[in-house]
Protein backbone atom coordinates (compact mmCIF):
# COMPACT_ATOMS: atom_id res chain seq x y z
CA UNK A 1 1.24 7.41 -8.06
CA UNK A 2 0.13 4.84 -10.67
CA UNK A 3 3.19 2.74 -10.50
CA UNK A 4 2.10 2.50 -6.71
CA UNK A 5 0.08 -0.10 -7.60
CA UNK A 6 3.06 -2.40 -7.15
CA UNK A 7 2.16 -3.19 -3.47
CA UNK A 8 -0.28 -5.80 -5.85
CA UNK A 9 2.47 -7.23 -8.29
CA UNK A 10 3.53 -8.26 -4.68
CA UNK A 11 1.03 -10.20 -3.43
CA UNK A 12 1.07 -11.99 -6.98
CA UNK A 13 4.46 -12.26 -7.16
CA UNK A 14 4.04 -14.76 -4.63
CA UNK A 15 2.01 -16.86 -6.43
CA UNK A 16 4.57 -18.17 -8.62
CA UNK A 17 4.72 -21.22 -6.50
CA UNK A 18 1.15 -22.60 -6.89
CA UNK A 19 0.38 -25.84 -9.05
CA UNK A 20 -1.79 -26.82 -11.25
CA UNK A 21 -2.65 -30.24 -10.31
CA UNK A 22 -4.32 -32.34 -13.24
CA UNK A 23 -4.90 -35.66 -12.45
CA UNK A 24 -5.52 -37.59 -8.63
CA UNK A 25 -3.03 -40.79 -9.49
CA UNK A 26 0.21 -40.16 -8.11
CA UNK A 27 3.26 -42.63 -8.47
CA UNK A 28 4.87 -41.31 -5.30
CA UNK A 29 5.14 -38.28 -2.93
CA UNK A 30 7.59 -36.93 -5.00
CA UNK A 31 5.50 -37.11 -8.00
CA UNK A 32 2.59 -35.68 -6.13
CA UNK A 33 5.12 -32.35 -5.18
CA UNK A 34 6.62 -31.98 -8.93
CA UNK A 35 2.82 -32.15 -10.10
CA UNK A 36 2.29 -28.56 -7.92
CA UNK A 37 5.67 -27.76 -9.27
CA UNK A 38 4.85 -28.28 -12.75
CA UNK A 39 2.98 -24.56 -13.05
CA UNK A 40 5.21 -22.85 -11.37
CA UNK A 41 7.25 -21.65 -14.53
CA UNK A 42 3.80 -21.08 -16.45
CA UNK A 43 2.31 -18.92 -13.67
CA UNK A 44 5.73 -17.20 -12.77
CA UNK A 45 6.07 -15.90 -16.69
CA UNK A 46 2.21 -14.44 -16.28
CA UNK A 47 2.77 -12.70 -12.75
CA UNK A 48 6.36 -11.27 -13.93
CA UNK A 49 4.75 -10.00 -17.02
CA UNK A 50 2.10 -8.52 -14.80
CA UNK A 51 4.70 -6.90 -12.33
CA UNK A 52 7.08 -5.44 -14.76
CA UNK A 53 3.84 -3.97 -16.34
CA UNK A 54 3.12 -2.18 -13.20
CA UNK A 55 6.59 -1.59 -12.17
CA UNK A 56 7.24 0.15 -15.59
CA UNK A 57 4.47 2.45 -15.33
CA UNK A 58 2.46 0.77 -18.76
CA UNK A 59 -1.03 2.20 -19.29
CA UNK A 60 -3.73 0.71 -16.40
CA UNK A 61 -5.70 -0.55 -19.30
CA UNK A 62 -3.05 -2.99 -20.03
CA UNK A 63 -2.22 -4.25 -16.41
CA UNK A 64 -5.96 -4.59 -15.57
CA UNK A 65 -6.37 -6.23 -18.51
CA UNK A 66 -2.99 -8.85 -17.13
CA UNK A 67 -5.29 -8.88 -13.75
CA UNK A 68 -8.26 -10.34 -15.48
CA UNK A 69 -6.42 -12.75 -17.33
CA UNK A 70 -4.65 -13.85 -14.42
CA UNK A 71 -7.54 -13.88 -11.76
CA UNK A 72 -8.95 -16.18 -14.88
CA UNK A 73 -6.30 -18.79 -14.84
CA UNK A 74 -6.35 -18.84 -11.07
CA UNK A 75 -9.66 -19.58 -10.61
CA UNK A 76 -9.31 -22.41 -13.33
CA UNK A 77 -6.34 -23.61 -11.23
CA UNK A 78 -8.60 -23.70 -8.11
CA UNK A 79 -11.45 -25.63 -10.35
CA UNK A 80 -8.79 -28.48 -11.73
CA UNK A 81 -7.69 -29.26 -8.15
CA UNK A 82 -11.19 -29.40 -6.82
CA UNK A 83 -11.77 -31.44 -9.16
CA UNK A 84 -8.77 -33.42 -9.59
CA UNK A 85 -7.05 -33.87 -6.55
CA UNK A 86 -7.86 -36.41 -3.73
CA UNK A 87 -4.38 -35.87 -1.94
CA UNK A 88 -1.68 -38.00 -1.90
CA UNK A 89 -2.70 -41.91 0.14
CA UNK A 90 -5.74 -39.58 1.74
CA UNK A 91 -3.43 -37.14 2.74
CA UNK A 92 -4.88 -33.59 1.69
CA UNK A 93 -3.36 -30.91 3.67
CA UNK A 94 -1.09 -29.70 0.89
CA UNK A 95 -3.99 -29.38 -1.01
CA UNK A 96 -6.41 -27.69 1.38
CA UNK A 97 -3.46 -25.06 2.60
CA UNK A 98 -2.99 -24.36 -1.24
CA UNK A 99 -6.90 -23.75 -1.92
CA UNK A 100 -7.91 -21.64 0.99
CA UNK A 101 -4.35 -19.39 0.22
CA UNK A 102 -5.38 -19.18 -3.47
CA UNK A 103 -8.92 -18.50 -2.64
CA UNK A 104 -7.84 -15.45 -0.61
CA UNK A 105 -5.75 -14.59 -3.64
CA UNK A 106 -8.39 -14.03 -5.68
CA UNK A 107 -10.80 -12.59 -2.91
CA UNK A 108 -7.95 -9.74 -2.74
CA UNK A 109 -8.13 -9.24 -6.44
CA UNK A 110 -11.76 -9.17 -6.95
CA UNK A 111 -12.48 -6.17 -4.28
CA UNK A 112 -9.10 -4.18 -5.39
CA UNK A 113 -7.94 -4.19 -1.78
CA UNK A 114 -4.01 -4.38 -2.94
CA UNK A 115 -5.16 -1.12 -4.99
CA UNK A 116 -2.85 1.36 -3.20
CA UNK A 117 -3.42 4.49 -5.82
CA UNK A 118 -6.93 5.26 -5.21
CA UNK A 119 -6.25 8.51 -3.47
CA UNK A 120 -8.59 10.62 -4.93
CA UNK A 121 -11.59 8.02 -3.99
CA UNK A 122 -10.01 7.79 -0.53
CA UNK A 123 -9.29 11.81 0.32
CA UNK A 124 -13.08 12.73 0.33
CA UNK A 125 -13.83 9.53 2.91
CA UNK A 126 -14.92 10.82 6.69
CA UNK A 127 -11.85 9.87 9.14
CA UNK A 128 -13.96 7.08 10.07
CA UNK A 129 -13.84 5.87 6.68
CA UNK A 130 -10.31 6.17 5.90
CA UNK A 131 -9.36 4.12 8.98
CA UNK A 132 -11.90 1.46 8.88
CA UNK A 133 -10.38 0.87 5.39
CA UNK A 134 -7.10 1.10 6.44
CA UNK A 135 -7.86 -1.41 9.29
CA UNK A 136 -9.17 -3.76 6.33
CA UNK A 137 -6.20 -3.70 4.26
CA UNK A 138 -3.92 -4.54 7.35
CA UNK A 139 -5.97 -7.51 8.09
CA UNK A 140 -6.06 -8.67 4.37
CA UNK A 141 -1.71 -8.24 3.86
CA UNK A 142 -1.43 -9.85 7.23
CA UNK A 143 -4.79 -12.94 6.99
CA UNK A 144 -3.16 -13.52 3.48
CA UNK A 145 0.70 -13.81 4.00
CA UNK A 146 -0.85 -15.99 7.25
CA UNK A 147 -1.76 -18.20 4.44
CA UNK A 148 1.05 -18.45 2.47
CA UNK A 149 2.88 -19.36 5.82
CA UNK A 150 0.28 -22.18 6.31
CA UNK A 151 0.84 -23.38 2.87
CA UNK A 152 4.72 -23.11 2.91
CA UNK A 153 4.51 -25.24 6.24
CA UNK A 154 2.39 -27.89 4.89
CA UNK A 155 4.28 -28.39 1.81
CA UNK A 156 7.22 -28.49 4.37
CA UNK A 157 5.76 -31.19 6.88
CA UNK A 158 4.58 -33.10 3.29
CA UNK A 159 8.37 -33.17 2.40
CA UNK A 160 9.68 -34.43 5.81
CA UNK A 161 6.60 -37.09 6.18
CA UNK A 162 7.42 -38.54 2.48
CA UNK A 163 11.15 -38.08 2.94
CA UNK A 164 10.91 -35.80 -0.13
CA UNK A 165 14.06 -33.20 -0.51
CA UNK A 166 11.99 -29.63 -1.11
CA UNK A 167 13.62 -27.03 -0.81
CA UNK A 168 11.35 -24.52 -2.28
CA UNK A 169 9.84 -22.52 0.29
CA UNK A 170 8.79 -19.24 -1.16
CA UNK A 171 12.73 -18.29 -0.50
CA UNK A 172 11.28 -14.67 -0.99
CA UNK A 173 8.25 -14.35 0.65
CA UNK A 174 9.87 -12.65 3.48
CA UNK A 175 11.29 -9.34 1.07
CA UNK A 176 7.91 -9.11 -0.72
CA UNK A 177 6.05 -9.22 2.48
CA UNK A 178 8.40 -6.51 3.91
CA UNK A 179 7.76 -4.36 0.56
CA UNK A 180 3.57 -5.11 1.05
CA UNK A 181 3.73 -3.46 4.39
CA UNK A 182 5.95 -0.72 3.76
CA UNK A 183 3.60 0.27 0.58
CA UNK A 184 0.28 0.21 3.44
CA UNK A 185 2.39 3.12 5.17
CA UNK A 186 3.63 4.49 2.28
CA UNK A 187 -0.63 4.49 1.34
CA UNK A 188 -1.51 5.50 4.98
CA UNK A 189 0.66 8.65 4.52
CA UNK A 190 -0.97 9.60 1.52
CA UNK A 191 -4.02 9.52 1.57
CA UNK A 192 -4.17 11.63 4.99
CA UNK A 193 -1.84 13.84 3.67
CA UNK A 194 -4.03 14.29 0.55
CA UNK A 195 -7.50 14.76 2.55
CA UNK A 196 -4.91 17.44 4.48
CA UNK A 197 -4.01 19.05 1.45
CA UNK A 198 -7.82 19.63 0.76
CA UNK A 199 -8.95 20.98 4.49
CA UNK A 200 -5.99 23.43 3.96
CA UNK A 201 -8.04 25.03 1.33
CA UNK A 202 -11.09 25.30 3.91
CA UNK A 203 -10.90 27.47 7.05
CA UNK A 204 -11.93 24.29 9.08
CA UNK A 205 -9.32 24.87 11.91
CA UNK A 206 -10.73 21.39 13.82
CA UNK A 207 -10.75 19.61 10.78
CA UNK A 208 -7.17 20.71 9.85
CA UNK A 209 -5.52 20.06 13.21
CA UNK A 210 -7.23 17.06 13.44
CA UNK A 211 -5.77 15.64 10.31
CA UNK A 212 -2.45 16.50 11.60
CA UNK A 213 -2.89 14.84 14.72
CA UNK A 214 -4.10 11.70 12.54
CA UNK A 215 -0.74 12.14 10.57
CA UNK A 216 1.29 12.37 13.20
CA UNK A 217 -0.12 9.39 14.78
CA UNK A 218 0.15 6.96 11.62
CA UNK A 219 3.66 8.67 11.54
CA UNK A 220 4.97 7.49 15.01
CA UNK A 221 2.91 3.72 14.38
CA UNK A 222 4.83 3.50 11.29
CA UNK A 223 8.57 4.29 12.58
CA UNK A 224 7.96 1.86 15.38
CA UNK A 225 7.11 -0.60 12.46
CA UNK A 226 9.39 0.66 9.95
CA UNK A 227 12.34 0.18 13.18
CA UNK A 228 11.46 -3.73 13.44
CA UNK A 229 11.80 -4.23 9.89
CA UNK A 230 15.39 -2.85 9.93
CA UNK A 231 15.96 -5.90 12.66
CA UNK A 232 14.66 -8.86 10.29
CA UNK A 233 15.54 -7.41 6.41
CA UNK A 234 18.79 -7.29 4.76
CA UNK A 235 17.43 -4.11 2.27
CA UNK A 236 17.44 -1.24 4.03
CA UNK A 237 16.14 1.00 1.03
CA UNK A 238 12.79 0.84 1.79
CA UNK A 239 12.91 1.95 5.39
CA UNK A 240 15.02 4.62 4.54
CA UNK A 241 12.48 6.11 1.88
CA UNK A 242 9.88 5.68 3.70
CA UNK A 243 11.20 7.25 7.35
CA UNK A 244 12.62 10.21 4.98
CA UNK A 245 9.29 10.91 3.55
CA UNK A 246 7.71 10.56 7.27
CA UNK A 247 10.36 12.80 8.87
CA UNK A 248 9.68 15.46 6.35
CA UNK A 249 5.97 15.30 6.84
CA UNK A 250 5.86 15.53 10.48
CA UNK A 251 8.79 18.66 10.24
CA UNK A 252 6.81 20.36 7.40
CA UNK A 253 3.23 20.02 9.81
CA UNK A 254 5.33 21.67 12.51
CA UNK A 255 5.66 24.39 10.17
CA UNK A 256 2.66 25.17 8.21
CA UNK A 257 0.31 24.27 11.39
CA UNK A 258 0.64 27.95 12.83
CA UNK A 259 0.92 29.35 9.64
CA UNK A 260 -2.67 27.99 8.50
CA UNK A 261 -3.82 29.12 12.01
CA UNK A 262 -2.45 32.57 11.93
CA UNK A 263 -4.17 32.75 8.16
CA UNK A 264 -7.55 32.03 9.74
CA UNK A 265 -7.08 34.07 12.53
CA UNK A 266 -6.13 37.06 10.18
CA UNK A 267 -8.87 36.15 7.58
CA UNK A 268 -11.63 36.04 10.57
CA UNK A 269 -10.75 39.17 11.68
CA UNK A 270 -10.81 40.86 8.41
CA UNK A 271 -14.28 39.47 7.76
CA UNK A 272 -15.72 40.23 10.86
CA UNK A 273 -15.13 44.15 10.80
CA UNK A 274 -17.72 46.21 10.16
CA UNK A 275 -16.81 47.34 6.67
CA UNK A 276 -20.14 49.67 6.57
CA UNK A 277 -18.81 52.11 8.54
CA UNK A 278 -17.42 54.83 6.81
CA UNK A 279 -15.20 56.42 8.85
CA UNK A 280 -11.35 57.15 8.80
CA UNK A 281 -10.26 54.77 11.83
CA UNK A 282 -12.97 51.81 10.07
CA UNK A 283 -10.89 52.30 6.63
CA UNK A 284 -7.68 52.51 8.50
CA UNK A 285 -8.46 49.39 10.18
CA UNK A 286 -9.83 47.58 7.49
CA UNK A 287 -6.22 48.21 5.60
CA UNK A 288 -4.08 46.51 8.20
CA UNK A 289 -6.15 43.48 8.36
CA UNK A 290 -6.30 43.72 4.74
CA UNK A 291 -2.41 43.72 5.05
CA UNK A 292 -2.02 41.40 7.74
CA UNK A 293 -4.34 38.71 5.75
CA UNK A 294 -2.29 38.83 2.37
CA UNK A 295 0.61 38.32 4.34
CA UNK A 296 -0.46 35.46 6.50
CA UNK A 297 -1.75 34.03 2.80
CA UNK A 298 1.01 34.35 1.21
CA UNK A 299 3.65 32.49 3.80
CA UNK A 300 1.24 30.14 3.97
CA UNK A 301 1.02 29.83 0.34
CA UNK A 302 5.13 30.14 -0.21
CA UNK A 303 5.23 27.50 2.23
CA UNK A 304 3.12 25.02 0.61
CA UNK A 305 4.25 25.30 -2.26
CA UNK A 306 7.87 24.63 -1.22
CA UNK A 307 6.84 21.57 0.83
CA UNK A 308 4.75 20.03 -2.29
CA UNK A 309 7.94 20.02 -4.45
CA UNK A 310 10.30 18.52 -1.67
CA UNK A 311 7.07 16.05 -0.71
CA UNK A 312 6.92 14.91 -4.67
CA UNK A 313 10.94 14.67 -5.20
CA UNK A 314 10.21 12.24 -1.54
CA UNK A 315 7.09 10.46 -3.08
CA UNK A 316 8.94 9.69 -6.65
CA UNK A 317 12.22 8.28 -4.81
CA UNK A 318 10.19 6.20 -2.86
CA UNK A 319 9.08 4.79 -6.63
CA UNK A 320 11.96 4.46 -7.80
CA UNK A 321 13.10 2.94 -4.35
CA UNK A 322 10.52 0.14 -4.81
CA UNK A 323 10.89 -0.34 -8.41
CA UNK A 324 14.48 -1.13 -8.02
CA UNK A 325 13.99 -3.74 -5.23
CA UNK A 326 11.72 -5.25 -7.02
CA UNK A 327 13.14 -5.19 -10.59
CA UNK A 328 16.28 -7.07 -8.43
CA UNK A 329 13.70 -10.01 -7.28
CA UNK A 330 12.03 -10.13 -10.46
């Protein structure tokens, strides 16, 4: 799931349109736009560099390496036009929008909240936990594309006020903000599914059908989403990846639900005989649950074994789904 990480190439994919502003005097309006203009190639280079890292599965050492480098230069961007700019004739709303969406930029890097492979961290969190933190991460994808919005309509109003032609509006905002959100269910699914695949081991019944229920539930949430997205996005690959993987989750819970019950069931009883007792019904007893238990274990076992390879030939073309959307945007 390392190359999951790309749900943050997104986010700073998006970034290719900020400037690095240098100096406060300003012939005209138009100079004042090609100034933010003027690190757009220089930043776009970095963050593709960055993304193809991620999207090519390089080793983590690299990319967080590219992260550092990058949250570096931002932060010096943020510094020059602090520094530098005044606005254009006292107008500063270009650069105001601009700071407060680059600010949130970094925020998001610095506490790894675009981070979308930390399953293992995330599949020994309480329920509580998981979807407080989910909760946070929706807030943070929606506060911060929010602010890209802001920024794209200032620079827009700038344009018509100054009579400036402009017609760079982060022209694909819209397919990498469709990709963020489908890679927070993609996450969502995940990470339940992996704190399920650890209560299976456990004879907590609650805790197991909870889970479920918890599944189910981000499951329906996310075709409801997944359904509006097929109404405003041309791509279609995404939403097809990700309903296949959620169909298959919800049809495989259908299935192994009883199974896991009928293993507890059958290993309860079996534990709970009086195995002291030495005589021929006891024994006799004691062999049919015996029976009964290995084969409640093993269809239970069979059966989650076959859904882990169909889940991981589900999980790895929803990859590959995302890698090639983004490789095409890159």
């Amino acid at each position: 799931m390392n190359a999951n990480t790309t749900l943050t190439c997104c986010f700073l994919l998006l970034l290719s349109v900020q400037p690095r502003l240098q100096s406060q005097n300003f012939r005209n309006a138009e100079a004042y736009l090609s100034d933010f203009g003027k690190n757009e190639r220089y930043i776009t280079e970095s963050l593709v560099a960055y993304s193809s890292s991620l999207i090519n599965g390089e080793k983590e050492s690299r990319t967080h390496a590219t992260v550092q480098t990058i949250y570096k230069k931002l932060q010096n961007i943020n510094a020059i036009v602090t520094r530098n700019d005044k606005g254009f004739e006292g107008d500063t709303s270009l650069r105001d929008t601009f700071l407060k969406m680059n600010h949130a930029t970094l925020v998001l890097l610095d506490d790894n909240t675009l981070k979308l492979d930390d399953y293992e961290a995330q599949r020994h969190l309480s329920f509580d936990e998981i979807f407080n933190d989910f909760d946070l991460r929706k807030r943070n994808i929606i506060n911060y594309y929010s602010l890209i919005v802001d920024y794209t309509n200032a620079k827009r109003r700038f344009s018509r006020r100054n009579d400036v032609k402009q017609d760079r509006y982060f022209s694909n905002r819209d397919i990498f903000e469709y990709n963020s959100h489908q890679s927070l269910i993609f996450f969502k699914i995940n990470v339940l599914d992996a704190k399920l695949s650890d209560l299976l081991s456990t004879t907590d019944e609650a805790s197991v059908t909870k889970c479920i229920a918890y599944l189910d539930q981000i499951s329906e949430e996310s075709l409801v989403q997944i359904d509006d997205y097929t109404k405003v996005n041309v791509d279609q690959s995404l939403n097809l990846a990700t309903q296949a993987l959620i169909h298959f989750v919800q049809q495989r819970n259908e299935l192994i639900l009883p199974l896991y019950k009928d293993y507890v069931a059958s290993l309860s009883n079996f534990s709970n005989t009086d195995k002291a007792s030495a005589s021929d019904d006891v024994r006799e007893k004691l062999g049919e649950l015996e029976k009964q238990l290995n084969v409640a274990k093993t269809k239970l076992d069979e059966q989650l074994a076959l859904a882990q390879t169909k889940k991981k030939a589900l999980v790895d073309k929803w990859i590959e789904t995302e890698r090639s959307l983004l490789q095409n945007k890159l």
